[in-house]
Protein backbone atom coordinates (compact mmCIF):
# COMPACT_ATOMS: atom_id res chain seq x y z
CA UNK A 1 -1.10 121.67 112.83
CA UNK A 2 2.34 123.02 113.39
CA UNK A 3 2.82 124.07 110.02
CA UNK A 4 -0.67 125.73 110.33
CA UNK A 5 0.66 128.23 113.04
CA UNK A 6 3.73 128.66 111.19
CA UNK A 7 1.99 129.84 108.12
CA UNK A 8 -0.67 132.25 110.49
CA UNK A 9 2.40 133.81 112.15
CA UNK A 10 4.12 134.38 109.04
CA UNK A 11 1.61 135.96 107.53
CA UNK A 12 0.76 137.88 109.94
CA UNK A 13 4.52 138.72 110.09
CA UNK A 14 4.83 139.52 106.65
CA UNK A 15 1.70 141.31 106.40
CA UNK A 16 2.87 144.56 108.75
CA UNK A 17 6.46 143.57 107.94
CA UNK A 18 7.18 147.44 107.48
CA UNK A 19 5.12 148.59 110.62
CA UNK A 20 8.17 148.92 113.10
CA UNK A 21 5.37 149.05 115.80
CA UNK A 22 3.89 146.10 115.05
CA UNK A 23 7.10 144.09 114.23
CA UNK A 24 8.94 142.35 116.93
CA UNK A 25 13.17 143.03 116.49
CA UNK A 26 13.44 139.22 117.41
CA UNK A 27 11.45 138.04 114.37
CA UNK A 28 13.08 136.79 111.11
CA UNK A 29 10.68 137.08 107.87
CA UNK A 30 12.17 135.93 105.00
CA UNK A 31 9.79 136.32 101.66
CA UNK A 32 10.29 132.76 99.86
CA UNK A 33 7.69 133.89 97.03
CA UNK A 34 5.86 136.60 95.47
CA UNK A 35 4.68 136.67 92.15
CA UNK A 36 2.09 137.23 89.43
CA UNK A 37 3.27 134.45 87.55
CA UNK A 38 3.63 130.56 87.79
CA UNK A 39 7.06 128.97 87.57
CA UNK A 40 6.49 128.15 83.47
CA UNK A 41 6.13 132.24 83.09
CA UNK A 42 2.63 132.76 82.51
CA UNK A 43 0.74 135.42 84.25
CA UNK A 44 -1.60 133.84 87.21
CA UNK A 45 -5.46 133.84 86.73
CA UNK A 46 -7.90 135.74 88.46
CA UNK A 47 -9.12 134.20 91.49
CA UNK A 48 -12.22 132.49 91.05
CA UNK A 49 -15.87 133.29 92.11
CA UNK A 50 -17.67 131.52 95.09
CA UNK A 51 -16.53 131.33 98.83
CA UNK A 52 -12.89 131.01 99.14
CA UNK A 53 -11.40 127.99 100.63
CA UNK A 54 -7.36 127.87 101.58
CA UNK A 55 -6.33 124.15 101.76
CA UNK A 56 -2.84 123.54 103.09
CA UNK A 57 -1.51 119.76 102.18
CA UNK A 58 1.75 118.21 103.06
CA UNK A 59 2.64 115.95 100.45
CA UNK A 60 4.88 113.07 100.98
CA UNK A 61 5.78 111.38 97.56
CA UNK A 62 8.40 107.83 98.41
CA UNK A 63 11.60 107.65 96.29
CA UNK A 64 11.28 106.36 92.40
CA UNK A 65 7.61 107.34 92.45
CA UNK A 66 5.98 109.23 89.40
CA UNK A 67 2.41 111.16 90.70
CA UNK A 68 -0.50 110.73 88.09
CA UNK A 69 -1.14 113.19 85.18
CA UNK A 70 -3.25 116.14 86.75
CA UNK A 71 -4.38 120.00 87.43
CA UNK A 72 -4.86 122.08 89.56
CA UNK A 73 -7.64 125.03 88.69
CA UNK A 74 -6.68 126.86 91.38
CA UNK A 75 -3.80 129.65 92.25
CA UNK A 76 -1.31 127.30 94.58
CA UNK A 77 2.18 127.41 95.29
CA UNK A 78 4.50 125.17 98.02
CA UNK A 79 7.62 124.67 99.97
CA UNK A 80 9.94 121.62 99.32
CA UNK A 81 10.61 120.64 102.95
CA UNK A 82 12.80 117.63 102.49
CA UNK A 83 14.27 115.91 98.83
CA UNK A 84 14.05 116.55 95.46
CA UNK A 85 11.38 116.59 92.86
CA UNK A 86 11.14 117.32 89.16
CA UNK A 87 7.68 119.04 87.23
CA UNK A 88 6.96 118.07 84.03
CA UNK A 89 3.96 119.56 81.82
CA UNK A 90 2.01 118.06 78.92
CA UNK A 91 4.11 120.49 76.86
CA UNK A 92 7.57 118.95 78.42
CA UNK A 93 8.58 121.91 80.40
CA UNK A 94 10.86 121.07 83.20
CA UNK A 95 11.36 122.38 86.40
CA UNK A 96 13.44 120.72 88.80
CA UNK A 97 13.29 121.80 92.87
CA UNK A 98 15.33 120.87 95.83
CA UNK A 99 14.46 121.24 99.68
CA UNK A 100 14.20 124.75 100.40
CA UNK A 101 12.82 125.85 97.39
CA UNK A 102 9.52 127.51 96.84
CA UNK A 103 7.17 127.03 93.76
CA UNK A 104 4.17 128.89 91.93
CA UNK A 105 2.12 125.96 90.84
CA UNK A 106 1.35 126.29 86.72
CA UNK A 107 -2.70 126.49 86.93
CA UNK A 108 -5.00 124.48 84.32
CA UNK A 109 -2.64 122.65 82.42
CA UNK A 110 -1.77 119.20 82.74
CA UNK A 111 1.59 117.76 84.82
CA UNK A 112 3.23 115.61 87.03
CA UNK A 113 5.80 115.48 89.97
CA UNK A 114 8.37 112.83 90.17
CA UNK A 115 10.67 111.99 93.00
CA UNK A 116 13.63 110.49 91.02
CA UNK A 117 15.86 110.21 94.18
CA UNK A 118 16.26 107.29 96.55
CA UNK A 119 14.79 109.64 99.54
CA UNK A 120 11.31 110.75 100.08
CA UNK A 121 10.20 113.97 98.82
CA UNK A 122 8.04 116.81 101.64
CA UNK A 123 5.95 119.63 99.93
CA UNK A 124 3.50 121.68 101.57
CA UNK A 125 0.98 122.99 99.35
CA UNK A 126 -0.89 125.91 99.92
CA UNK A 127 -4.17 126.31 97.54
CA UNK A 128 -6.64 129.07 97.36
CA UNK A 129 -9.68 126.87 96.09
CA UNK A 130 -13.26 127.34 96.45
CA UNK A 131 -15.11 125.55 98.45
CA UNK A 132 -16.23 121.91 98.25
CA UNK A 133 -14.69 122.25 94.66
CA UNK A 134 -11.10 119.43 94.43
CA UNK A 135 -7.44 121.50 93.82
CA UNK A 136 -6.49 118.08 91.72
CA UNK A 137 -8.25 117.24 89.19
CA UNK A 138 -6.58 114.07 87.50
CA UNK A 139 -6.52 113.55 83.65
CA UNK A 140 -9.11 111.83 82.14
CA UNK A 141 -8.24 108.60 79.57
CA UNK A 142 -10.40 110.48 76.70
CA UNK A 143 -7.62 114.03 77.90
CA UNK A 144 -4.64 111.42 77.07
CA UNK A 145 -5.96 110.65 73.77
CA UNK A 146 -6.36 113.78 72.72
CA UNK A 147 -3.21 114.49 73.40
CA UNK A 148 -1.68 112.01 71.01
């Protein structure tokens, strides 16, 4: 929940950040992303059609853990709070992020996170989805043997 009203105030901060009126002198935005494209350099997709659904998920993934093979068909992007974590797509891109760091999530192609660290790993995810439709889709067996 406290993340929650950190994210409305933020946003709310950031989205009259150049209305002096409206800005308080004792409020700190920092941007920690803005782009059109996902951290492997393609350009985003358009936002889907059907009624809009924001999921926020923190995501706590233990030390020496590798997360499943999956997807997300949605436009999402996170925060590392706390550790380290590396991304690695089906096409053996590499990214590699550290607490503090922000990330455009790659849409509709196939990866996995893994926490190679002896400390657990915090992300909050933020997902613009449509609703009653999953942000993670996990790969199918028949999607792994296609790919080999």
């Amino acid at each position: 929940m406290k993340y929650l009203v950190v994210f409305v105030i933020a946003c709310l901060a950031v989205g009259h950040h150049d209305d002096p009126e409206i800005l308080d002198a004792k409020v700190e935005v920092k941007e920690l992303a803005k782009s059109t494209k996902s951290w492997n350099g393609r350009l985003l997709p358009a936002y889907p059609a059907g009624q809009p659904e924001v999921t926020i998920l923190k995501i706590t993934v233990p030390p020496k853990t590798k997360l499943a093979m999956h997807r997300h068909p949605y436009i999402n992007a996170g925060i590392l709070l706390k550790g380290e974590l590396t991304v690695m797509t089906d096409d053996h891109l590499k990214l590699k992020i550290k607490a503090g760091d922000s990330i455009v999530e790659i849409v509709n192609q196939l990866h996995f996170g893994e926490n190679e660290t002896d400390q657990p790993a915090e992300i909050v995810v933020f997902y613009a989805g449509v609703k009653d439709k999953p942000v993670t889709i996990q790969q199918r067996f028949d999607e792994a043997e296609k790919k080999q």
